[in-house]
N, C-alpha and C. Protein backbone atom coordinates (compact mmCIF):
# COMPACT_ATOMS: atom_id res chain seq x y z
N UNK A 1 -5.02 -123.48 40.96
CA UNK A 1 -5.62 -122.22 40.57
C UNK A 1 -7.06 -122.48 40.11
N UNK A 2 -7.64 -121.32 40.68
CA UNK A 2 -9.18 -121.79 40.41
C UNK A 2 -9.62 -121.26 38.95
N UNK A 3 -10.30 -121.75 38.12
CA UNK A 3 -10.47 -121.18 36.86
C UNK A 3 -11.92 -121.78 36.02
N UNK A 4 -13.18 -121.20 36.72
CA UNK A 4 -14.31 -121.56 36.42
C UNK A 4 -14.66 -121.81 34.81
N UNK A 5 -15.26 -122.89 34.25
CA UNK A 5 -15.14 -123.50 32.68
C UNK A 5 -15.89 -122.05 32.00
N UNK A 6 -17.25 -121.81 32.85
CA UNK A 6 -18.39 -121.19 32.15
C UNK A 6 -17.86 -120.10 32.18
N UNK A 7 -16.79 -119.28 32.10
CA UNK A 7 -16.11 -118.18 31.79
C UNK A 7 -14.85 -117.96 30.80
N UNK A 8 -15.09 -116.78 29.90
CA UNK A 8 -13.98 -116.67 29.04
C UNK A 8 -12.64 -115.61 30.14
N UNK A 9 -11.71 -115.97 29.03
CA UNK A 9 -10.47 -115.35 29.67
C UNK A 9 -9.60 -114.30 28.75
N UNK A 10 -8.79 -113.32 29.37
CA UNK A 10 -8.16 -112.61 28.55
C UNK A 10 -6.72 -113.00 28.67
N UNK A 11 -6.31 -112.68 27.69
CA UNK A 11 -4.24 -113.16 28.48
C UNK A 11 -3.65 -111.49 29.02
N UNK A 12 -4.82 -110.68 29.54
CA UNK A 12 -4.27 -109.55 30.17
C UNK A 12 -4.96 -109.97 32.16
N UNK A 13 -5.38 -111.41 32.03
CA UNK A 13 -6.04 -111.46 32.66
C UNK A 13 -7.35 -111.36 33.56
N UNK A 14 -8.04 -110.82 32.52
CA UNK A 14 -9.45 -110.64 33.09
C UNK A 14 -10.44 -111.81 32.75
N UNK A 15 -11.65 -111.67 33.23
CA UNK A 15 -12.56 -112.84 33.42
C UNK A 15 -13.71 -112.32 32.80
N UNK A 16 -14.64 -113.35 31.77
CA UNK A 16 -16.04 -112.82 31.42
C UNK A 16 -16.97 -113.60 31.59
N UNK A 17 -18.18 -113.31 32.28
CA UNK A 17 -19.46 -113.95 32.41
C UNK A 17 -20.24 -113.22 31.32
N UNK A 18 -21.19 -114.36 30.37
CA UNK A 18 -21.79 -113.52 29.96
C UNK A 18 -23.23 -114.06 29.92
N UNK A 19 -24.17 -113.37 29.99
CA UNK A 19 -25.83 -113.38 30.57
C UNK A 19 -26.09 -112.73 29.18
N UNK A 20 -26.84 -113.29 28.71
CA UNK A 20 -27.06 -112.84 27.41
C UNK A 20 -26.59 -111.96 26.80
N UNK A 21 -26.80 -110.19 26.84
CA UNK A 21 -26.10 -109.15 26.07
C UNK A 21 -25.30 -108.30 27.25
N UNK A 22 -25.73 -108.90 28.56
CA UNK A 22 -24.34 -108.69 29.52
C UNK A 22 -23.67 -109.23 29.93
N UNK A 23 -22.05 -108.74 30.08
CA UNK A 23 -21.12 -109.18 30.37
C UNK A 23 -20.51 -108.84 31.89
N UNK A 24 -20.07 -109.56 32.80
CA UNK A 24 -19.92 -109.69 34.00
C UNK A 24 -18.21 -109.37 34.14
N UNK A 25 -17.02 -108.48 34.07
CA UNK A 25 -15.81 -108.64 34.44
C UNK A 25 -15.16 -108.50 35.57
N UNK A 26 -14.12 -109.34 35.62
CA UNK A 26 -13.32 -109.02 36.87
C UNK A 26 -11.98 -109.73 36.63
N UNK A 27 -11.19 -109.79 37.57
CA UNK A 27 -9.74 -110.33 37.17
C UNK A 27 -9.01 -111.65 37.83
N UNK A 28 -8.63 -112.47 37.08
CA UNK A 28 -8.35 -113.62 37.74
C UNK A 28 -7.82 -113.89 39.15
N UNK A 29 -7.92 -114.99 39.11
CA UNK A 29 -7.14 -115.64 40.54
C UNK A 29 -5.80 -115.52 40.19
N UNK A 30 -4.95 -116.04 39.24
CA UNK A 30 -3.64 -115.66 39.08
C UNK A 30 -3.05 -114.40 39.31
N UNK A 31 -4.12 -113.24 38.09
CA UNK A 31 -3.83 -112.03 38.51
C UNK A 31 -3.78 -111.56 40.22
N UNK A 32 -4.86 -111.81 40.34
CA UNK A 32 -4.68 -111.36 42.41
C UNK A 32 -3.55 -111.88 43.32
N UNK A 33 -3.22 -112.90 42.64
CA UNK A 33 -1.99 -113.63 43.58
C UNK A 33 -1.07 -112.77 42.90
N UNK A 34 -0.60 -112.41 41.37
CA UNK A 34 0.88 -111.99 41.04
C UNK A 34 0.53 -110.24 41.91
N UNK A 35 -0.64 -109.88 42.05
CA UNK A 35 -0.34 -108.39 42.23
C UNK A 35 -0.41 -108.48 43.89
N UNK A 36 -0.73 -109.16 45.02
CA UNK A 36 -0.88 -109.20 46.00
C UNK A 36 -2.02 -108.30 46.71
N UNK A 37 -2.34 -108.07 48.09
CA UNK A 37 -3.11 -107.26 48.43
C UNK A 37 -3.53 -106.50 47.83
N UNK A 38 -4.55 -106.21 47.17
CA UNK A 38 -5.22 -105.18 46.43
C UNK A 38 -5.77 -104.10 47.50
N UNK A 39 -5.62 -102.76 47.60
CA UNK A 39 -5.44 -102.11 48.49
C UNK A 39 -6.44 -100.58 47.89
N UNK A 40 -6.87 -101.02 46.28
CA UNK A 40 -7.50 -99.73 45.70
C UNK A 40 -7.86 -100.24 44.82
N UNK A 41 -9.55 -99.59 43.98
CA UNK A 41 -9.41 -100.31 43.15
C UNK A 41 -9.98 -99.02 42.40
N UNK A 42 -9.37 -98.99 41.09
CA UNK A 42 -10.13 -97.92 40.20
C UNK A 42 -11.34 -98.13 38.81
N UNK A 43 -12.48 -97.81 39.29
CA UNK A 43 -13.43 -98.63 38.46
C UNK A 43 -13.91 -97.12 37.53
N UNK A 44 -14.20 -97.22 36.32
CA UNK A 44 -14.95 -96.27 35.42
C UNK A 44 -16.41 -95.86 35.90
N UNK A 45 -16.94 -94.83 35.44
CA UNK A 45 -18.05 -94.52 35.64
C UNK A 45 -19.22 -95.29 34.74
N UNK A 46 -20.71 -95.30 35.13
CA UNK A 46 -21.34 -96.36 34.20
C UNK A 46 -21.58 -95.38 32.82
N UNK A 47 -22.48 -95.69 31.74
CA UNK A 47 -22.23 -95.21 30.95
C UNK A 47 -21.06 -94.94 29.99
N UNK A 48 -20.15 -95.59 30.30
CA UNK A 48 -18.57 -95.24 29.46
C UNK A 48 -18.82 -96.31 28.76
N UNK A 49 -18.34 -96.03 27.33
CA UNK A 49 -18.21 -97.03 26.33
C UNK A 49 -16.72 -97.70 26.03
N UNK A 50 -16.24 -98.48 26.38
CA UNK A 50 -14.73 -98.98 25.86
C UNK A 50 -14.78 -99.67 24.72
N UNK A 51 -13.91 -99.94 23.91
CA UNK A 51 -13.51 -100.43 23.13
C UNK A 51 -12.46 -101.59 23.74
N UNK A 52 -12.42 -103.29 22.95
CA UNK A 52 -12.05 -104.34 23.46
C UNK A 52 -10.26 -103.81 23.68
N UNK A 53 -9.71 -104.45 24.23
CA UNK A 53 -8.38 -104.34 25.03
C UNK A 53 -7.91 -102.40 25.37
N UNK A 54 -8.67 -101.89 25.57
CA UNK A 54 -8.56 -100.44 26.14
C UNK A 54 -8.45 -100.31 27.66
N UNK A 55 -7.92 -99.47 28.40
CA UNK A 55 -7.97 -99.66 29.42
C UNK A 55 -9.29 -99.12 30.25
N UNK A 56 -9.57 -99.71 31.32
CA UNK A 56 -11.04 -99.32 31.78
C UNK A 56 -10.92 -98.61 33.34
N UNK A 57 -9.47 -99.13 33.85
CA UNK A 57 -9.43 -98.55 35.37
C UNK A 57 -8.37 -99.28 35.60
N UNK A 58 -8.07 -99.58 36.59
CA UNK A 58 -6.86 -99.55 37.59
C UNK A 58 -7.02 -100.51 38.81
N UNK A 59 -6.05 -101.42 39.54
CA UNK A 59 -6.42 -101.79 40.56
C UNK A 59 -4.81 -101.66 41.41
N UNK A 60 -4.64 -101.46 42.98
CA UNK A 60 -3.46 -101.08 43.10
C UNK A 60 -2.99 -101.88 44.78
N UNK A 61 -1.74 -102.52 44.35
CA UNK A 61 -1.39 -103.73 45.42
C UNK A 61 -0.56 -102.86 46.28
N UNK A 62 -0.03 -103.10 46.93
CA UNK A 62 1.05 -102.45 48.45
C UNK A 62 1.92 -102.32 47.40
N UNK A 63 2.72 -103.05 46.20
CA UNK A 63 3.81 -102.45 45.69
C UNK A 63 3.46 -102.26 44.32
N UNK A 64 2.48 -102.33 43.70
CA UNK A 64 2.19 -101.62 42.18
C UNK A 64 1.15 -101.49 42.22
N UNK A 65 0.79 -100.59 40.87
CA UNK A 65 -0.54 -100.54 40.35
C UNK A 65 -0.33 -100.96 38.92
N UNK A 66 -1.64 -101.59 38.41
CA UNK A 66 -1.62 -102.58 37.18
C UNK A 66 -3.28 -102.31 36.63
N UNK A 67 -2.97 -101.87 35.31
CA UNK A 67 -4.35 -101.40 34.54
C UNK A 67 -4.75 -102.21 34.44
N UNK A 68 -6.28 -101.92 34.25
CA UNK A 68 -7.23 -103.16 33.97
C UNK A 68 -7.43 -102.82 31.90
N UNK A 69 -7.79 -103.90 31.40
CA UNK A 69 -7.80 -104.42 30.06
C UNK A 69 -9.46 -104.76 29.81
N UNK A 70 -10.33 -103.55 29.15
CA UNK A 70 -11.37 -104.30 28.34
C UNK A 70 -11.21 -105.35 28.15
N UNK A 71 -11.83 -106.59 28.10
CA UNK A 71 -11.92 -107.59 27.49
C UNK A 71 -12.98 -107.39 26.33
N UNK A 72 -14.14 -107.05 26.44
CA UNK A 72 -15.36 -106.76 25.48
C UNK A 72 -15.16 -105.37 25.19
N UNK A 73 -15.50 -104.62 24.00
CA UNK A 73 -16.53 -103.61 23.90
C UNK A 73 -17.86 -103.70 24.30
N UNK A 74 -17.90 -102.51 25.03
CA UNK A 74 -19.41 -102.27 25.26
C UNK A 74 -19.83 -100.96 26.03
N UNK A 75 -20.74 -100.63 27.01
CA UNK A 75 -21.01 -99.85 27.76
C UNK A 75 -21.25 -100.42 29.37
N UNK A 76 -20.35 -99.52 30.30
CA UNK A 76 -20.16 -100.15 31.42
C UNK A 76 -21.83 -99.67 32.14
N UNK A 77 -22.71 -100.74 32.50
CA UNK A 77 -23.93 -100.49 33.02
C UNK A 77 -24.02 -100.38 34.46
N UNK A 78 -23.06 -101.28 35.35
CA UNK A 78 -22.53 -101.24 36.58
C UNK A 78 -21.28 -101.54 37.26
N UNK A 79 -21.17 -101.13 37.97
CA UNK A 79 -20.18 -101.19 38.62
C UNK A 79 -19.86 -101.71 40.37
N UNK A 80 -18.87 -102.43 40.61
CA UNK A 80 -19.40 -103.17 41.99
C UNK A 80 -18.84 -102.29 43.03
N UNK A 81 -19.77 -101.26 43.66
CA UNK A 81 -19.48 -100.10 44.48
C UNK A 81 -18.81 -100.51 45.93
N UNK A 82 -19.16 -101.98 45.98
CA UNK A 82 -18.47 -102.88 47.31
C UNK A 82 -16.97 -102.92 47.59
N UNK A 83 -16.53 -103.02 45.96
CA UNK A 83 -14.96 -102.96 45.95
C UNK A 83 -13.99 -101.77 46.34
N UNK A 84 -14.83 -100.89 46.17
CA UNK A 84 -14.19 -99.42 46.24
C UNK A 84 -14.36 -99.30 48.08
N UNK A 85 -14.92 -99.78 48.57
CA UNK A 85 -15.18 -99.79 49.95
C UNK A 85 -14.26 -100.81 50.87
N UNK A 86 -13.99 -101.88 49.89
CA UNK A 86 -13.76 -103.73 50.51
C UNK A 86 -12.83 -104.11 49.27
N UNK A 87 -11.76 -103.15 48.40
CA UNK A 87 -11.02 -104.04 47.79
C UNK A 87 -10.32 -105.53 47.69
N UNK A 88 -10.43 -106.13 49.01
CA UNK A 88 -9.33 -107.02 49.39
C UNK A 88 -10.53 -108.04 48.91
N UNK A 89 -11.63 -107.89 48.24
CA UNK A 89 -12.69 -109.00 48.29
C UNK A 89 -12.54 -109.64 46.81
N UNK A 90 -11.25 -108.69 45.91
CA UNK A 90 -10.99 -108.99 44.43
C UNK A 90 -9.92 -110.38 44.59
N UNK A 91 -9.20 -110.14 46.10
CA UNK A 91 -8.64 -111.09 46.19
C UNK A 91 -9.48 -112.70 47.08
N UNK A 92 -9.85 -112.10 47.91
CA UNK A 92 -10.82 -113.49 49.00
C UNK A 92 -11.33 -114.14 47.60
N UNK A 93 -12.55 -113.35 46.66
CA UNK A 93 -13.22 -114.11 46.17
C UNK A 93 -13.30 -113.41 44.64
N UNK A 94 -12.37 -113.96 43.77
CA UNK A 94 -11.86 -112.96 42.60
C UNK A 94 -13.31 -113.30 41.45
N UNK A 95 -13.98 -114.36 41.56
CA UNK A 95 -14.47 -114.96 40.84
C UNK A 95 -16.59 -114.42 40.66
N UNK A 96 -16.58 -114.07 42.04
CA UNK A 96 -18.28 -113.46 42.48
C UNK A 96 -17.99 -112.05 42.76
N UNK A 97 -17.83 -112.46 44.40
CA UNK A 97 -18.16 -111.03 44.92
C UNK A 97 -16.73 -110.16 44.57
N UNK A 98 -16.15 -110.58 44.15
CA UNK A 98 -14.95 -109.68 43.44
C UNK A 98 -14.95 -108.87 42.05
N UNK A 99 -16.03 -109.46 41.41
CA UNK A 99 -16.34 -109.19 40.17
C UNK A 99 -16.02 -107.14 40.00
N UNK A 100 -15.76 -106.34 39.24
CA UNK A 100 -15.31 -105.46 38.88
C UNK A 100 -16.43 -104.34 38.47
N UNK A 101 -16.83 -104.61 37.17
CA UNK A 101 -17.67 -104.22 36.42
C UNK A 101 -19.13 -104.86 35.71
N UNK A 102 -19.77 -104.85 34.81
CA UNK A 102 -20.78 -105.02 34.01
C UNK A 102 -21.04 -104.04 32.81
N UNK A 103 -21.31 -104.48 31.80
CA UNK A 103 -21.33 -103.92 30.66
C UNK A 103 -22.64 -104.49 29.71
N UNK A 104 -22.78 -103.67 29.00
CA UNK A 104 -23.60 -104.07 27.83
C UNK A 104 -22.48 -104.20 26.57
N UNK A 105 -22.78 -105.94 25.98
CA UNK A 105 -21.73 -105.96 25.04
C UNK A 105 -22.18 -105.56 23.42
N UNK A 106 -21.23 -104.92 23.42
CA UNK A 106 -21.39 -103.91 21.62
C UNK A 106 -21.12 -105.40 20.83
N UNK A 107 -20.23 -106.40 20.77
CA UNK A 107 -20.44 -107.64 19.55
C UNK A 107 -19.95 -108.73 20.35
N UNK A 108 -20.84 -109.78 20.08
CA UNK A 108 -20.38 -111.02 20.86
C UNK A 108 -19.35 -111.14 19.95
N UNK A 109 -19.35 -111.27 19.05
CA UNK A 109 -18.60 -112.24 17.79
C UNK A 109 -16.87 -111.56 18.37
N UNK A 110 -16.37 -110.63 19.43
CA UNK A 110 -15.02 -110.82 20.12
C UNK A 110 -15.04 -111.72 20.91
N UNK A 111 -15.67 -112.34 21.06
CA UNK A 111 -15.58 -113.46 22.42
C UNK A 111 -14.46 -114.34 21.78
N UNK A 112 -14.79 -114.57 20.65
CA UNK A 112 -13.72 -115.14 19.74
C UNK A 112 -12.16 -114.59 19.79
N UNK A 113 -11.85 -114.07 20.20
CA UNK A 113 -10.31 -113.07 20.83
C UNK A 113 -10.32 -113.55 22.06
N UNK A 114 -11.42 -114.23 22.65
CA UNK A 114 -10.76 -114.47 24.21
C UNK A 114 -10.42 -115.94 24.24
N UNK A 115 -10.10 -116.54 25.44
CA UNK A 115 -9.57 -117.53 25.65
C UNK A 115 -10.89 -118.79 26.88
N UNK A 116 -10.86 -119.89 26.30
CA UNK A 116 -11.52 -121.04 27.12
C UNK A 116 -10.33 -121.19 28.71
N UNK A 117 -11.19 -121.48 29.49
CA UNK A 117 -10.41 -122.03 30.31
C UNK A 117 -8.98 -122.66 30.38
N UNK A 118 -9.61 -123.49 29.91
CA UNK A 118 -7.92 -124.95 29.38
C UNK A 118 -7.20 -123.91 28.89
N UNK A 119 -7.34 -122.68 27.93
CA UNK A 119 -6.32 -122.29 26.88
C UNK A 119 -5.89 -121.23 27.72
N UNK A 120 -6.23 -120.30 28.69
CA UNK A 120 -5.60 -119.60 30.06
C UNK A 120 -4.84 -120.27 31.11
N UNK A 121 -5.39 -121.43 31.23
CA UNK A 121 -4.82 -122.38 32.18
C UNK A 121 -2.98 -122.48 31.91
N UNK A 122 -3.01 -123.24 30.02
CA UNK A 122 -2.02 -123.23 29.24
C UNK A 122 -0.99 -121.96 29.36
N UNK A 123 -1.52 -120.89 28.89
CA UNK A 123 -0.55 -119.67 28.86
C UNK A 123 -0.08 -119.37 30.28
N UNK A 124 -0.89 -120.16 31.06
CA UNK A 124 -0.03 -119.35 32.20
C UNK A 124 0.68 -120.73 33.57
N UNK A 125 1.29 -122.37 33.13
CA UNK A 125 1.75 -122.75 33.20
C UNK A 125 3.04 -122.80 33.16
């Protein structure tokens, strides 16, 4: 399982890049394999503010659909309009061009609620 160091993790499964006061999300490689073909994906509008573990949208396989999980608070600044066109690209490449959203983050100091690599790796062994 692929699981890039320079990214934090959620145990709802999502992924964070973060570029100074933005944050980059999308959802693991594990996640894409347990949900299979991703077939839809439901992303928020920009401007929406979430609050950390709230739900932000939706993504939906041939046999479920499975909410997506804030990882940060913040305000969603973009959104990857490719996916809504090319869902199956959350699975090819869960890590770039799969990426979900973008946000402006309201407090780093939750990063501390998320998880290092090694410690996602762990929970899901």
């Amino acid at each position: 399982m692929e699981l890039p160091n320079d990214l934090y993790y959620s145990k709802e499964h999502t992924w964070v890049r973060i570029d100074n006061e933005t944050a980059t999300i999308g959802i693991t490689e594990f996640a894409q394999k347990e949900l299979g073909e991703i077939v839809y994906v439901d992303l928020p509008n920009t401007n929406h503010s979430f609050k950390q573990d709230e739900v932000f949208g939706s993504v939906e396989a041939i046999k479920t659909v499975s909410d997506l999980f804030m990882p940060l608070s913040g305000e969603v600044t973009e959104i990857n309009e490719q996916l809504l066109r090319e869902p199956t690209l959350v699975n090819s490449n869960p890590f770039d061009k799969g990426w979900m959203i973008k946000i402006e983050i309201e407090d780093l100091k939750e990063t501390e609620n998320l998880l290092t690599a090694e410690q996602y790796a762990q929970l899901n062994n």
